[in-house]
C-alpha atoms as a PDB file:
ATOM      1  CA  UNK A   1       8.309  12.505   4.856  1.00  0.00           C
ATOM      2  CA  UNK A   2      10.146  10.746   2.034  1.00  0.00           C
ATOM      3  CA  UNK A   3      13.770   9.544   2.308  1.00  0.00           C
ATOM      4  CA  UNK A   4      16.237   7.472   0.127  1.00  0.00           C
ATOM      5  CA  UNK A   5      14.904   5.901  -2.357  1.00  0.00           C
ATOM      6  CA  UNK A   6      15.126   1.928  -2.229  1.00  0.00           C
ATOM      7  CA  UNK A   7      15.207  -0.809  -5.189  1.00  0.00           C
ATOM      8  CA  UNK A   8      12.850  -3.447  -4.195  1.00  0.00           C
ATOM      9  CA  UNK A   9      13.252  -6.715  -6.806  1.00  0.00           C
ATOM     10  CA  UNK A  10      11.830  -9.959  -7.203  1.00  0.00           C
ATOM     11  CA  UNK A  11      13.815 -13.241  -7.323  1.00  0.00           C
ATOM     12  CA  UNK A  12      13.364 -15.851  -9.026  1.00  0.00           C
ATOM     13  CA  UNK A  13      13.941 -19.460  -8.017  1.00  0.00           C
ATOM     14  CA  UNK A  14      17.446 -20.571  -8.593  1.00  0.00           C
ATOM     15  CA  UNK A  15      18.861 -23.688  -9.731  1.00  0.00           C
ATOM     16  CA  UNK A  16      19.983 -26.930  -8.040  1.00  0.00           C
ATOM     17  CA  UNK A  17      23.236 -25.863  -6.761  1.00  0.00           C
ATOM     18  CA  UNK A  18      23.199 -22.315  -6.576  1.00  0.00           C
ATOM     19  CA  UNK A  19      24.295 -20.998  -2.930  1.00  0.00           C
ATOM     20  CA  UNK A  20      20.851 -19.373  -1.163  1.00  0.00           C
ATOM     21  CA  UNK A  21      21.380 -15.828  -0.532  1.00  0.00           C
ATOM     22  CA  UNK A  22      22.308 -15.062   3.265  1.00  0.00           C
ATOM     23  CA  UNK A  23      19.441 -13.231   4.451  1.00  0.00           C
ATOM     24  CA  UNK A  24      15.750 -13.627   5.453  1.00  0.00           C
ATOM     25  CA  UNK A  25      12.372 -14.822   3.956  1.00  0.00           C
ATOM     26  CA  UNK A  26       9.596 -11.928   3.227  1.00  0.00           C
ATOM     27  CA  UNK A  27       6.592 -13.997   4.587  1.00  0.00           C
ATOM     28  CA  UNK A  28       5.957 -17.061   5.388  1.00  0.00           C
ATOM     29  CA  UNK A  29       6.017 -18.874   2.190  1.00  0.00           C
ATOM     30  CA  UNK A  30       6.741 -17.177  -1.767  1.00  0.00           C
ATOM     31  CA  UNK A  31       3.953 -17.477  -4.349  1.00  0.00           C
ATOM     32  CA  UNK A  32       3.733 -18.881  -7.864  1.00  0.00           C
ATOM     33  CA  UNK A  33       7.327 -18.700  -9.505  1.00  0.00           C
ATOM     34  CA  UNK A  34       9.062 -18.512  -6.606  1.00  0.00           C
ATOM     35  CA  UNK A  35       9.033 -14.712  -6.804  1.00  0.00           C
ATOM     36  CA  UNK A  36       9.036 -12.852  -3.849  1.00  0.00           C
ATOM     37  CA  UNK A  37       9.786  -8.803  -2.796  1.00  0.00           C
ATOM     38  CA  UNK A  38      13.358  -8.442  -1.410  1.00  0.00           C
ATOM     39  CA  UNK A  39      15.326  -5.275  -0.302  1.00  0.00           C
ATOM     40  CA  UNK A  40      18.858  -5.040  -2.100  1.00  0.00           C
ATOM     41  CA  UNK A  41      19.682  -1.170  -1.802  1.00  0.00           C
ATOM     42  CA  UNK A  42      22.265   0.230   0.273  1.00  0.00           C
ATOM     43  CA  UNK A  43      20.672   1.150   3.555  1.00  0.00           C
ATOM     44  CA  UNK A  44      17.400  -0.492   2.934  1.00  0.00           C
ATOM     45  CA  UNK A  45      17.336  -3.991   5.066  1.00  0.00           C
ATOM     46  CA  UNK A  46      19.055  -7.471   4.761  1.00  0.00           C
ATOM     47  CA  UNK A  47      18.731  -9.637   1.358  1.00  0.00           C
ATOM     48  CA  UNK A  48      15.587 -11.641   1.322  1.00  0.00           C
ATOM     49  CA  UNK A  49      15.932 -15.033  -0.283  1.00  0.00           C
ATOM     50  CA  UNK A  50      13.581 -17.409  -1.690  1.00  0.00           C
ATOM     51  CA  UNK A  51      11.680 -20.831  -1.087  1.00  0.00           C
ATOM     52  CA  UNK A  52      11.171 -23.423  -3.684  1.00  0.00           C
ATOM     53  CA  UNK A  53       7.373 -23.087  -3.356  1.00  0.00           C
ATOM     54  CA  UNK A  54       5.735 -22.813  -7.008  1.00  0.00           C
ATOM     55  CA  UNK A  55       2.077 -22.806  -5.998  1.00  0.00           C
ATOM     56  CA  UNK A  56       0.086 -19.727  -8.049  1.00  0.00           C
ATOM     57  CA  UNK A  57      -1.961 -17.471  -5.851  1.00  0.00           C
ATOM     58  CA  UNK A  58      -5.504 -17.183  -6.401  1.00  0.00           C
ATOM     59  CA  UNK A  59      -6.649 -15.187  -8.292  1.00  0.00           C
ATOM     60  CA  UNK A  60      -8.672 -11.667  -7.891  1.00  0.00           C
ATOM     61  CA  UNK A  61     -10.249  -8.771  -9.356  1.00  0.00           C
ATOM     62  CA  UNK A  62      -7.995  -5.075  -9.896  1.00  0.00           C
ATOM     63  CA  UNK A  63      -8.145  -3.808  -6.237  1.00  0.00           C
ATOM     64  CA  UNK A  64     -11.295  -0.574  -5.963  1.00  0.00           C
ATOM     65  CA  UNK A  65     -11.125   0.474  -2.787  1.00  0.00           C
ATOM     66  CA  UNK A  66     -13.764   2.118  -0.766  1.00  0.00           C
ATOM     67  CA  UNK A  67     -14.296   2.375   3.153  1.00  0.00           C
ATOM     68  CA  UNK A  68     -16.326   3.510   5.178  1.00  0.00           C
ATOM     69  CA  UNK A  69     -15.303   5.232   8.483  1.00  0.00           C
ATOM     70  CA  UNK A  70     -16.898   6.168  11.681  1.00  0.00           C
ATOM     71  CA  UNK A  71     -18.804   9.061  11.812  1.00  0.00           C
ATOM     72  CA  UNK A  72     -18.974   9.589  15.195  1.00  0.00           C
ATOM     73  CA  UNK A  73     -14.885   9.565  15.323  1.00  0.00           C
ATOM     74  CA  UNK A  74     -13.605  11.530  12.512  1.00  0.00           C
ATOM     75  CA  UNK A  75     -13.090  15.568  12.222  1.00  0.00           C
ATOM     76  CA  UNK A  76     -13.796  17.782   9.436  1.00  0.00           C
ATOM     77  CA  UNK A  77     -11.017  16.433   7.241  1.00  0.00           C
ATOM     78  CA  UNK A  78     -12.163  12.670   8.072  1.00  0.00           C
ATOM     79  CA  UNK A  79      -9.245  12.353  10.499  1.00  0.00           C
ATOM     80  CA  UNK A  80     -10.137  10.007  13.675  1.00  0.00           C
ATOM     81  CA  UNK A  81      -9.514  11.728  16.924  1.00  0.00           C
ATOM     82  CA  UNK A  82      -9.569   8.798  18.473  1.00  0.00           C
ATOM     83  CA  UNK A  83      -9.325   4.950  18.382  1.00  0.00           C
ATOM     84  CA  UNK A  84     -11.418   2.987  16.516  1.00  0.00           C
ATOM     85  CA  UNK A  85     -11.914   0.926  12.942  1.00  0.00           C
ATOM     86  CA  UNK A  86     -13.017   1.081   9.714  1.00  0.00           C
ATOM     87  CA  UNK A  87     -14.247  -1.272   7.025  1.00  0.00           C
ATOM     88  CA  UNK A  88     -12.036  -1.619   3.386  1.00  0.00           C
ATOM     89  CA  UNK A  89     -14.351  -3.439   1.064  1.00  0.00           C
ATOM     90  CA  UNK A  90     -13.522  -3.845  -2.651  1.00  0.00           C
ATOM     91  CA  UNK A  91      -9.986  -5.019  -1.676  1.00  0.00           C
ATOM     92  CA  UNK A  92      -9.668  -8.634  -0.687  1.00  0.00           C
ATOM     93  CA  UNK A  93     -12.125 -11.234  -2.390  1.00  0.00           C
ATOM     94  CA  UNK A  94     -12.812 -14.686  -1.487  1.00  0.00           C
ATOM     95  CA  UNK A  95     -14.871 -16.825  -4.155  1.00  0.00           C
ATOM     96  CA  UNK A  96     -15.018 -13.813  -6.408  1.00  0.00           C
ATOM     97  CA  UNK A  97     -16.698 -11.874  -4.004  1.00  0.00           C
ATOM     98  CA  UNK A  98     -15.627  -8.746  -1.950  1.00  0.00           C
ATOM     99  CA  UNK A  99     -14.518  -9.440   1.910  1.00  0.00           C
ATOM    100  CA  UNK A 100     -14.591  -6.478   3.863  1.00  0.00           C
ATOM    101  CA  UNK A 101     -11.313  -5.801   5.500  1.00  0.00           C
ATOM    102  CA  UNK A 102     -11.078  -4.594   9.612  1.00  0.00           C
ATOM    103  CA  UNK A 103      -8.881  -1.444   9.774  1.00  0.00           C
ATOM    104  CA  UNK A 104      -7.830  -1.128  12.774  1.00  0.00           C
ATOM    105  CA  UNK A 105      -6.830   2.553  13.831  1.00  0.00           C
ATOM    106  CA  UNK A 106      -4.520   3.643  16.754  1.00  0.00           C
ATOM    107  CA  UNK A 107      -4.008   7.749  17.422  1.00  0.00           C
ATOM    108  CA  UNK A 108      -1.747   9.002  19.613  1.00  0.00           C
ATOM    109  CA  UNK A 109      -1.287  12.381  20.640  1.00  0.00           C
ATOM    110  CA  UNK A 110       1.747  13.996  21.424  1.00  0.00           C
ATOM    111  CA  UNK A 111       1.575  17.837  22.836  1.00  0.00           C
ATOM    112  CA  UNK A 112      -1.501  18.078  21.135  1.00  0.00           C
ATOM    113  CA  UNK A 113      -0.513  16.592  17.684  1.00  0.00           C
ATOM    114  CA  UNK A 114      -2.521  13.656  16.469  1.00  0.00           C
ATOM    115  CA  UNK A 115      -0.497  10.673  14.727  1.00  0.00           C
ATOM    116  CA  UNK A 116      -2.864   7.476  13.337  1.00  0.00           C
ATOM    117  CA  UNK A 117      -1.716   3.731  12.618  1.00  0.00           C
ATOM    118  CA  UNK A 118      -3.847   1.930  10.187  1.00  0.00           C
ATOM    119  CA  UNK A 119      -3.319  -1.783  10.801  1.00  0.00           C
ATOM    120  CA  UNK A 120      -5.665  -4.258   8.969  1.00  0.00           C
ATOM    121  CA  UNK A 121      -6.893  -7.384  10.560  1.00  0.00           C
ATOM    122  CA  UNK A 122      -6.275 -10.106   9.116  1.00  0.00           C
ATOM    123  CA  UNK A 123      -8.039 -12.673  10.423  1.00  0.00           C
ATOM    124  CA  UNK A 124     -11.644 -10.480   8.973  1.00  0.00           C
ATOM    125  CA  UNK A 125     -10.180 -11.557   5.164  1.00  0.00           C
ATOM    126  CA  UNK A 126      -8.142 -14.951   6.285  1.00  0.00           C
ATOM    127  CA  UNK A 127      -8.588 -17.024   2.693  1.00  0.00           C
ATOM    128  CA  UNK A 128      -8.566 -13.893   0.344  1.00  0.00           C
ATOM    129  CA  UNK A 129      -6.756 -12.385  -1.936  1.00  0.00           C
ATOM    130  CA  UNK A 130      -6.311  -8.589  -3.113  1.00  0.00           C
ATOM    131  CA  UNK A 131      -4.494  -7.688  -6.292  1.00  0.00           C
ATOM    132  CA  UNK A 132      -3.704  -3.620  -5.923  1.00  0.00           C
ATOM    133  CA  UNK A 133      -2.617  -1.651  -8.680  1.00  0.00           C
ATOM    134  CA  UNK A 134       0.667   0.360  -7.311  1.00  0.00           C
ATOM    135  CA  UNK A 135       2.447   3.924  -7.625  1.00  0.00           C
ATOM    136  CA  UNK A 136       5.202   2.179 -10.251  1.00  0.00           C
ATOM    137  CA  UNK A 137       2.588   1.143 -12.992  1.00  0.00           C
ATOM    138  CA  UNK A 138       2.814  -2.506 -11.501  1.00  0.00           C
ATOM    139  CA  UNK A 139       0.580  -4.737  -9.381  1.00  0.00           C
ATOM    140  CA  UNK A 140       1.309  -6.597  -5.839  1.00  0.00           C
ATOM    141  CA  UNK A 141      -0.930  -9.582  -4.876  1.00  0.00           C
ATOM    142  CA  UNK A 142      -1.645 -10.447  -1.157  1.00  0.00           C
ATOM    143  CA  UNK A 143      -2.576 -13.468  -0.561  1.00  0.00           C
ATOM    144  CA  UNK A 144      -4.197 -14.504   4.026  1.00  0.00           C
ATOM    145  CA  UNK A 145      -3.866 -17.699   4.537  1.00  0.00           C
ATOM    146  CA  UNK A 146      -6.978 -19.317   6.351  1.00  0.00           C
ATOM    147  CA  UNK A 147      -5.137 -20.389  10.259  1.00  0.00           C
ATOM    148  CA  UNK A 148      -3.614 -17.212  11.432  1.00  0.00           C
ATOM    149  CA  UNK A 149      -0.297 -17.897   8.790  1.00  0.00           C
ATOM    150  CA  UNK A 150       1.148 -14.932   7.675  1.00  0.00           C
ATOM    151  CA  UNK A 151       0.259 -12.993   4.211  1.00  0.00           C
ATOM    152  CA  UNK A 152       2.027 -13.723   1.278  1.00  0.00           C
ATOM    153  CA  UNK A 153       3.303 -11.112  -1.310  1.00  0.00           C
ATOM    154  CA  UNK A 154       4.006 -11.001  -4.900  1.00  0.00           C
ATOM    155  CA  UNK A 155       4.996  -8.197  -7.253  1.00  0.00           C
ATOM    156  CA  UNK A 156       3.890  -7.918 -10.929  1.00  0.00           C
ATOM    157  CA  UNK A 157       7.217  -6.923 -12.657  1.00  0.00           C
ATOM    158  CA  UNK A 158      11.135  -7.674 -11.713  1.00  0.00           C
ATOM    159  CA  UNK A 159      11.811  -4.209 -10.202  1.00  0.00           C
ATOM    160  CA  UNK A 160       9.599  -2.255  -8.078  1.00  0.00           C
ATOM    161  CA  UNK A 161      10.155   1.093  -5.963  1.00  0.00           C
ATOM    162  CA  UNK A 162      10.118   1.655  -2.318  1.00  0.00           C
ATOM    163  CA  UNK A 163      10.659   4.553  -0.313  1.00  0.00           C
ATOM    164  CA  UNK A 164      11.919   5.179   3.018  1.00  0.00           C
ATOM    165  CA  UNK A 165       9.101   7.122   5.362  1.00  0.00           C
ATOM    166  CA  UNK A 166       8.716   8.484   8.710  1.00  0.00           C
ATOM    167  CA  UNK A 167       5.535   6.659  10.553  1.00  0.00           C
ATOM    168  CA  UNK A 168       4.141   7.202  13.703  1.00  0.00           C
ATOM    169  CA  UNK A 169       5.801   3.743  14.397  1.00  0.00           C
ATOM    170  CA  UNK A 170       9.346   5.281  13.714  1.00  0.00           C
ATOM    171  CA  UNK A 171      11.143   4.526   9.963  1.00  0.00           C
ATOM    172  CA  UNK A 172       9.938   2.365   7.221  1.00  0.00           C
ATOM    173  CA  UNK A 173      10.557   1.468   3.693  1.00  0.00           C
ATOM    174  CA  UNK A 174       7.145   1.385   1.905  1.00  0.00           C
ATOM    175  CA  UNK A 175       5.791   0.490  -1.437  1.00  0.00           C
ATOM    176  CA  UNK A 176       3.239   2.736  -2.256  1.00  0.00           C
ATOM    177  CA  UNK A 177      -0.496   1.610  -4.164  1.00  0.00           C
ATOM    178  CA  UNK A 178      -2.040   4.022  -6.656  1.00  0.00           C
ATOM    179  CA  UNK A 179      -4.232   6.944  -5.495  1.00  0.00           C
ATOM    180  CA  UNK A 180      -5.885   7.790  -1.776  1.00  0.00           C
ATOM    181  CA  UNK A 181      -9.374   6.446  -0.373  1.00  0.00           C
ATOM    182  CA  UNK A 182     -11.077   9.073   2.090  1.00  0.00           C
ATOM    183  CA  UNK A 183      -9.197  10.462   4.785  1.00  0.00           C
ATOM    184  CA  UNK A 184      -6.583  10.463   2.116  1.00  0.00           C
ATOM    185  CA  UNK A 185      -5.405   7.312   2.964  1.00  0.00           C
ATOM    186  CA  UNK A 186      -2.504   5.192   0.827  1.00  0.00           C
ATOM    187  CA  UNK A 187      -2.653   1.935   0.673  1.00  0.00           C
ATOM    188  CA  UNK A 188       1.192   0.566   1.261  1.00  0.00           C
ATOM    189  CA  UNK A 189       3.347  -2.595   1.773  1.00  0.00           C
ATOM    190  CA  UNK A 190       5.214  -1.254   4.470  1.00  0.00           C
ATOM    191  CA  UNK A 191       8.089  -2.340   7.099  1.00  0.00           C
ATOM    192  CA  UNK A 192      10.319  -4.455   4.383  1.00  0.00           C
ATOM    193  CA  UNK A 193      13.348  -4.064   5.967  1.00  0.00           C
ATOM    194  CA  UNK A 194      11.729  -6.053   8.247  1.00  0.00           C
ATOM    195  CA  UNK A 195      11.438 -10.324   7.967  1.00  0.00           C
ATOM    196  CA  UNK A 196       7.564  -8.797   8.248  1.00  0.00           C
ATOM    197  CA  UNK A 197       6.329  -7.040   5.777  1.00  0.00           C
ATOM    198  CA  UNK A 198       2.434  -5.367   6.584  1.00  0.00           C
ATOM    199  CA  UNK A 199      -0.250  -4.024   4.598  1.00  0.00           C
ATOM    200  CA  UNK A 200      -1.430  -1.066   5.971  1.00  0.00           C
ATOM    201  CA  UNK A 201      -2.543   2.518   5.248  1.00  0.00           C
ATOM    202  CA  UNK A 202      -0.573   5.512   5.404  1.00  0.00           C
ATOM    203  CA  UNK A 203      -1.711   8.919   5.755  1.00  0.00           C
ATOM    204  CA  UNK A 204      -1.263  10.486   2.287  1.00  0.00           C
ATOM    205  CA  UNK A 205      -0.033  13.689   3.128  1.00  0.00           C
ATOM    206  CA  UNK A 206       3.244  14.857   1.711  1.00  0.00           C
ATOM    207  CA  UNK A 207       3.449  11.585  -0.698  1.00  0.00           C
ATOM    208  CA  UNK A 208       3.677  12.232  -4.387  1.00  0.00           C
ATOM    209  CA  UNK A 209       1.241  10.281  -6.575  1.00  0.00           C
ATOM    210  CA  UNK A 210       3.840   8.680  -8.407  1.00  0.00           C
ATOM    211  CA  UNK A 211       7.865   7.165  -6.672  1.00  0.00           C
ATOM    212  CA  UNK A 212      10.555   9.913  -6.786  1.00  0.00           C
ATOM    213  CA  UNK A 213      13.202   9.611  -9.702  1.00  0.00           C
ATOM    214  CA  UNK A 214      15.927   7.326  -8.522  1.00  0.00           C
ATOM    215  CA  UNK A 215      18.416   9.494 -10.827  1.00  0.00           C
ATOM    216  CA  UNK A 216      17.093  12.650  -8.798  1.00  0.00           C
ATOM    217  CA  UNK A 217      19.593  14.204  -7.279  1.00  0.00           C
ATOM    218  CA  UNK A 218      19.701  14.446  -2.656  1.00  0.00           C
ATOM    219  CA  UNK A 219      17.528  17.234  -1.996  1.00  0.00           C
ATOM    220  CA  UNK A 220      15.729  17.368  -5.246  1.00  0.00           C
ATOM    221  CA  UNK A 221      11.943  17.595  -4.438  1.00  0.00           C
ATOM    222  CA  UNK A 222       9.767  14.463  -5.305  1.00  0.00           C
ATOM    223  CA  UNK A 223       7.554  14.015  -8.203  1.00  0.00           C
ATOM    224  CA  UNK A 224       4.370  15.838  -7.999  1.00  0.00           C
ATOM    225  CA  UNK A 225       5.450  17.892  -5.121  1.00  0.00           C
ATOM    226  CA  UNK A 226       6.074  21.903  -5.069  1.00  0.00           C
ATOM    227  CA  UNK A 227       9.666  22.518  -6.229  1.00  0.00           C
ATOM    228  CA  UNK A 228      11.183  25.198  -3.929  1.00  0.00           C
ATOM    229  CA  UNK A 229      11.519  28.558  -5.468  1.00  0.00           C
ATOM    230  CA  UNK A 230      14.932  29.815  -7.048  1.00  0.00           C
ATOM    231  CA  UNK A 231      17.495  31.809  -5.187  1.00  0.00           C
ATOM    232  CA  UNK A 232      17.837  34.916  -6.458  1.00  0.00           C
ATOM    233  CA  UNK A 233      21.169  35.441  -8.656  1.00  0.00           C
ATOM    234  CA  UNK A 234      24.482  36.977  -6.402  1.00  0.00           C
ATOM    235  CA  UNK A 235      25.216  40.191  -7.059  1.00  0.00           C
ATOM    236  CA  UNK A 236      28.851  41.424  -7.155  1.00  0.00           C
ATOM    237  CA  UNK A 237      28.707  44.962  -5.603  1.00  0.00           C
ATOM    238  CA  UNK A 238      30.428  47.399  -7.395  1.00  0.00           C
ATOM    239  CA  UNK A 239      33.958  49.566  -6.240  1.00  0.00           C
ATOM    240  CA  UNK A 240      33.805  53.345  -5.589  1.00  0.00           C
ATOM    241  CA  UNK A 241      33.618  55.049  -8.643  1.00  0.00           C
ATOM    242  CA  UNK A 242      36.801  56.483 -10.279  1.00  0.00           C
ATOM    243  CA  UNK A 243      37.515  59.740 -10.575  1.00  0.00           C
ATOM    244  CA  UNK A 244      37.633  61.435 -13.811  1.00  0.00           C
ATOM    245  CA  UNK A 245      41.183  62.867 -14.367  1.00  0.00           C
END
């Protein structure tokens, strides 16, 4: 379920002098530019600042993802009903060749209803880089270190959009990739209003295929989703009729 829309920004490096911003660094280290994602709406997580890193990430083919999912644990609508993995190929490349990516998937079941987690692996691409084409027209590049060090993130253009979800996990602020893989999966940068940002898939359901407006009004329905019908016009019910004299 979608909720308030955040800004997501880059920043870039600032000059000798310049106070640092009072808040915490998205990954372990920025990428080329010193550009790096950081929450500044209202309600959305603390500042992130940057580091005065300027090495250029790798770099990688447009993202084409494909996976491939266990038969033997998936319903009709390709749904797992139980734990288990999958493999992402087409996504991270090492040496200009595809890595496949370890999906890791966690259900839970509550009264019945089955939630999933999608959690990729990292150390199955450590020393790749993926370059995914996202909701907002713009791209985000990944970048797994080889050592266990934590990913490394970089957005295309100054201002990105990120939207507050409900996971199994509890709340997050996501930024969403372009289209769905089977299950009808979504490829995301999720949890930035964390210091941790994770790449991860989110079930697609109920996410439009592009971000909501951030001029649209609360309770206006996102793009691409069903706008609720009109309510009918009030009527003003007439007095008893007068009688002729």
């Amino acid at each position: 379920m979608l909720a308030t829309m955040c800004k997501v920004t880059r920043i870039l490096k600032q000059s000798a002098g310049q106070s640092a911003l009072r808040s915490r660094v998205l990954g372990s280290r920025v990428l080329g530019g010193g550009v790096l994602l950081a929450v500044l709406a209202s309600g959305c997580g603390e500042r992130l600042r940057h580091t005065d890193t300027a090495a250029a990430p790798p770099e990688a083919p447009v993202a084409k993802v494909n996976v491939t999912l266990d038969a033997a644990k998936i319903d009709a609508d390709h749904k797992y009903k139980s734990n288990g993995q999958f493999a992402a190929s087409g996504l991270f490349y090492k040496d200009n060749e595809s890595v496949d990516a370890t999906v890791l998937v966690n259900v839970t079941d509550a009264g019945g209803k089955l939630s999933r987690t999608y959690d990729f692996d990292y150390a199955s691409v450590a020393g790749s880089t993926a370059k995914v084409e996202m909701w907002d027209g713009g791209f985000l590049t990944v970048v797994v270190p080889n050592g266990g060090a934590d990913p490394q993130f970089q957005t295309s253009t100054p201002n990105v959009k990120a939207v507050g979800v409900t996971l199994p996990s509890g709340e997050s602020t996501c930024y969403f990739g372009k289209g769905t893989v089977d299950g009808d999966l979504r490829l995301a940068l999720c949890s930035l209003e964390t210091p941790k940002p994770a790449l991860r898939f989110v079930d697609g359901a109920g996410i439009p295929a592009t971000p909501p407006s951030a001029d649209a009004p609360a309770g206006a329905p996102a793009a691409g989703a069903d706008a609720a019908p009109a309510a009918p016009e009030p009527t003003i019910p007439e007095g008893p009729a007068k009688k002729k004299p």
